[in-house]
N, C-alpha and C. Protein backbone atom coordinates (compact mmCIF):
# COMPACT_ATOMS: atom_id res chain seq x y z
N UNK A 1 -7.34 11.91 14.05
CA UNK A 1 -6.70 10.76 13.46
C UNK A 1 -6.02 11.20 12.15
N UNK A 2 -4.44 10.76 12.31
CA UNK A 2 -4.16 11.20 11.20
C UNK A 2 -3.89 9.85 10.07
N UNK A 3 -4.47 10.60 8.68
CA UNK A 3 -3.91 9.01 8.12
C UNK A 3 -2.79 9.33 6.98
N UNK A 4 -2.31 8.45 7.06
CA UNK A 4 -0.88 8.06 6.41
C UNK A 4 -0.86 7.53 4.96
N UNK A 5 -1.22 7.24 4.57
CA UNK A 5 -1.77 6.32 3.46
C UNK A 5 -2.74 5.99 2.91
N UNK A 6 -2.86 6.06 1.09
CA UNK A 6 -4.09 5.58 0.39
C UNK A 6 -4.74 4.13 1.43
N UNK A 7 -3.79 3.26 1.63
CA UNK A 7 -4.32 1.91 2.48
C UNK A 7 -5.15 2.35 3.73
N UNK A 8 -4.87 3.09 4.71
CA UNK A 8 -5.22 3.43 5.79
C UNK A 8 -7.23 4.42 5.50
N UNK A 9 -6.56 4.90 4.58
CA UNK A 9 -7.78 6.15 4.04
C UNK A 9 -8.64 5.10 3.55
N UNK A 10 -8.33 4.12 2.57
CA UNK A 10 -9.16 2.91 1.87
C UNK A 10 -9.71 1.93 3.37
N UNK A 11 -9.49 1.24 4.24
CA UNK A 11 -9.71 0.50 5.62
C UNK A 11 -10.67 1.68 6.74
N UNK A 12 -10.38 3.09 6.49
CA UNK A 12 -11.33 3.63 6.68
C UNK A 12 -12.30 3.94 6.46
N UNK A 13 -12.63 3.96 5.19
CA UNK A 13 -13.72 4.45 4.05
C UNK A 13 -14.31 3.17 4.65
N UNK A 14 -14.00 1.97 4.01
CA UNK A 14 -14.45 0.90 3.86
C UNK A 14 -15.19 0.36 5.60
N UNK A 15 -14.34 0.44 6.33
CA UNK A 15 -15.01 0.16 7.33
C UNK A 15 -16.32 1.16 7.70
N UNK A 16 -16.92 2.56 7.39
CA UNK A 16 -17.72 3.30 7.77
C UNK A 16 -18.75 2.90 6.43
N UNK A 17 -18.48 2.47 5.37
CA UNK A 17 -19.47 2.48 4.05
C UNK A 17 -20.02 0.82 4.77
N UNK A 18 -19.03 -0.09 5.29
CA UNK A 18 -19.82 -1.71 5.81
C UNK A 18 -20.89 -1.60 6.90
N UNK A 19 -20.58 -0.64 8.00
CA UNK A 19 -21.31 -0.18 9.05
C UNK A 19 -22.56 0.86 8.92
N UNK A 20 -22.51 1.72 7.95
CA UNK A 20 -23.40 2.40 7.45
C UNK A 20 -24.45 1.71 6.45
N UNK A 21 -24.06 0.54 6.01
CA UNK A 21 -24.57 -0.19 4.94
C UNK A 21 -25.42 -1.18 5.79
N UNK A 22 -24.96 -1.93 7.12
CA UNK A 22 -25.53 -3.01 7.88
C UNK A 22 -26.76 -2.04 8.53
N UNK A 23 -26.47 -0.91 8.44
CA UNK A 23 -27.60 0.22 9.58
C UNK A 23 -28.72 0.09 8.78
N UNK A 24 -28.26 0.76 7.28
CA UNK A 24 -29.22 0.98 6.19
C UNK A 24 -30.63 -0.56 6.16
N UNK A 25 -29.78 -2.09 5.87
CA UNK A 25 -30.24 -3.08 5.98
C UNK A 25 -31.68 -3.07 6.80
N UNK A 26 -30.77 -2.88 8.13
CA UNK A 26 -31.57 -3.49 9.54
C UNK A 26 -32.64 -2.28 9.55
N UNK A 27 -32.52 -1.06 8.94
CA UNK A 27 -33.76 0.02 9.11
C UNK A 27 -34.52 -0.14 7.86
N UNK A 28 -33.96 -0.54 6.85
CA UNK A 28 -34.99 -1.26 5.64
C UNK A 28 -35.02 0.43 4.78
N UNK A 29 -33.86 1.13 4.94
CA UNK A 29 -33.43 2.32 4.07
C UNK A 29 -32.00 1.85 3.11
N UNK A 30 -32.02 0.75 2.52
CA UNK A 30 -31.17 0.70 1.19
C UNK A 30 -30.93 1.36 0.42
N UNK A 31 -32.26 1.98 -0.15
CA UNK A 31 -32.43 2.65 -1.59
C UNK A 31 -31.85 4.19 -1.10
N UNK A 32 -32.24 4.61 0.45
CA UNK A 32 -31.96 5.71 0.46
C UNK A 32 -30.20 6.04 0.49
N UNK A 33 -29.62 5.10 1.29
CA UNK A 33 -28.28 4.67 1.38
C UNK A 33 -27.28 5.12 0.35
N UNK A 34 -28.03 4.18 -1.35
CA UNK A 34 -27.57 4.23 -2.15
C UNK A 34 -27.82 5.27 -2.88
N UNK A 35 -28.83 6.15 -2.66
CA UNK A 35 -29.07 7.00 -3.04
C UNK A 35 -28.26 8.14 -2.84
N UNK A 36 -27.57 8.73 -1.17
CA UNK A 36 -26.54 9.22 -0.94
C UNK A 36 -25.27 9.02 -1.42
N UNK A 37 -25.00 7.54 -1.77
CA UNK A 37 -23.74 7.37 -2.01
C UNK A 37 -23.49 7.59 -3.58
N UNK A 38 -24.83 7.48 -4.32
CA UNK A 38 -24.43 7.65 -6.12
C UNK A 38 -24.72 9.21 -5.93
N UNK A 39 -25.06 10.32 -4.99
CA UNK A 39 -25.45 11.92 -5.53
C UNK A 39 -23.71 11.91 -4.62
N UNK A 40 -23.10 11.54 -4.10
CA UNK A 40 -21.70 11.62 -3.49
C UNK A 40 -20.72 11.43 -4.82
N UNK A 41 -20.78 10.19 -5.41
CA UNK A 41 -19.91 10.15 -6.36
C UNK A 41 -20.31 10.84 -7.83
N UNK A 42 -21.77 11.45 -8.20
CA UNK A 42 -21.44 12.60 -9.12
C UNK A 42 -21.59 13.61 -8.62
N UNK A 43 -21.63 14.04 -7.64
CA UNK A 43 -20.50 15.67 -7.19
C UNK A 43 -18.73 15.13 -6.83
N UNK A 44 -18.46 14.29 -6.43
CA UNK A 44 -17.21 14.16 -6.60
C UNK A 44 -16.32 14.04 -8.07
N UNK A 45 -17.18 13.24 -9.05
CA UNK A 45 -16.49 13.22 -10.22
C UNK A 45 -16.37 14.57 -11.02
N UNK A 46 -17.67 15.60 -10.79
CA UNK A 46 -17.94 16.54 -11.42
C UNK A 46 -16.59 17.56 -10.65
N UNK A 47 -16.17 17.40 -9.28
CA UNK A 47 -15.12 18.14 -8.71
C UNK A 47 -13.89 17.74 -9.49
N UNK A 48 -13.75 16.27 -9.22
CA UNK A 48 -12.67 15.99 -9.98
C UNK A 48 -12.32 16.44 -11.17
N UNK A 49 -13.38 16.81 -12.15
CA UNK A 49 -13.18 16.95 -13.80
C UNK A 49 -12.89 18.00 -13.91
N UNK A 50 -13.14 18.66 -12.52
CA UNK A 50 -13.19 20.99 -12.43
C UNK A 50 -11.64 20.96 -12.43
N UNK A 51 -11.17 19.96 -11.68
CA UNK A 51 -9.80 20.26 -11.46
C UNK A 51 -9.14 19.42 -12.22
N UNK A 52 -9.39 18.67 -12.94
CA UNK A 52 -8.57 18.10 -14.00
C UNK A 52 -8.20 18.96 -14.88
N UNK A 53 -9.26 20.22 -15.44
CA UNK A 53 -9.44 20.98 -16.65
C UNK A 53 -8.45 22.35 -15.35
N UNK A 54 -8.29 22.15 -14.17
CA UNK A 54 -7.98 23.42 -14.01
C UNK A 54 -5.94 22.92 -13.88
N UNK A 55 -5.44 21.93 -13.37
CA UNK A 55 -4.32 21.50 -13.18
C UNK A 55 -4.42 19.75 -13.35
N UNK A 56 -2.83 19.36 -13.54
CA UNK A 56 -2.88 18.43 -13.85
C UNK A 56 -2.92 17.11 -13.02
N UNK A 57 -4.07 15.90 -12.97
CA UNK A 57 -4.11 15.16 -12.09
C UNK A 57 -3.97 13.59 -12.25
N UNK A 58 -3.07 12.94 -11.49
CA UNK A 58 -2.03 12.46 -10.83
C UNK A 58 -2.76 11.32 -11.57
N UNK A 59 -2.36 9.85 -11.47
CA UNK A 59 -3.18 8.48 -11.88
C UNK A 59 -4.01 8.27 -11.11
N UNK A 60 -4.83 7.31 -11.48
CA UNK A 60 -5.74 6.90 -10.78
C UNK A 60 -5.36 6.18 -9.20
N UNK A 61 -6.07 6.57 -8.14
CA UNK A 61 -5.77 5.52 -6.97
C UNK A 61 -5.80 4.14 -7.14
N UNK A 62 -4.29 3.22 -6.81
CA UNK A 62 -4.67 1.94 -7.08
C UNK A 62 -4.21 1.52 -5.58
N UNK A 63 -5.31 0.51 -5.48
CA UNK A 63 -5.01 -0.59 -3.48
C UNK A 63 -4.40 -1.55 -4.06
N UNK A 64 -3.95 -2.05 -3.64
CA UNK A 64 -3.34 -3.75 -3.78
C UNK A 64 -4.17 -4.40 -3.38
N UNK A 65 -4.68 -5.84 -3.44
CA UNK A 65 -5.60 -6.61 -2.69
C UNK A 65 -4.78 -8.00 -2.62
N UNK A 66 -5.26 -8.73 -1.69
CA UNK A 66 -4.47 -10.41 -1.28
C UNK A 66 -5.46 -10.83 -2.63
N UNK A 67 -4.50 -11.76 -2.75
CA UNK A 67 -5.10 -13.17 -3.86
C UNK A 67 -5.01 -12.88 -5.00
């Protein structure tokens, strides 16, 4: 699958983090859930900051949303 777009990449994310999240629920593993997803976003920020300091990076991702 190829994707095309921040929108497409965002409707993907989002749909696998809602489905992974209803799993977590119904098995009564929340904490562990969230636990993956906050050690995900500080190795990602810590990547991001490697390469901020190594070249220069772009603005922040912004989605549009209705309403």
């Amino acid at each position: 699958m190829l994707l095309q777009g921040p929108k497409q990449k965002y409707e993907l994310g989002m749909g696998y983090a809602k489905k992974a999240l209803d799993l977590a629920i119904r098995a009564n593993r929340v904490e562990e859930f969230v636990s993956h997803l906050k050690n995900f976003i500080e190795v990602t920020k810590t990547d991001l900051f490697s390469m901020q300091n190594s070249t220069s990076v772009e603005d922040p991702l912004h989605i549009p949303h209705k309403g």
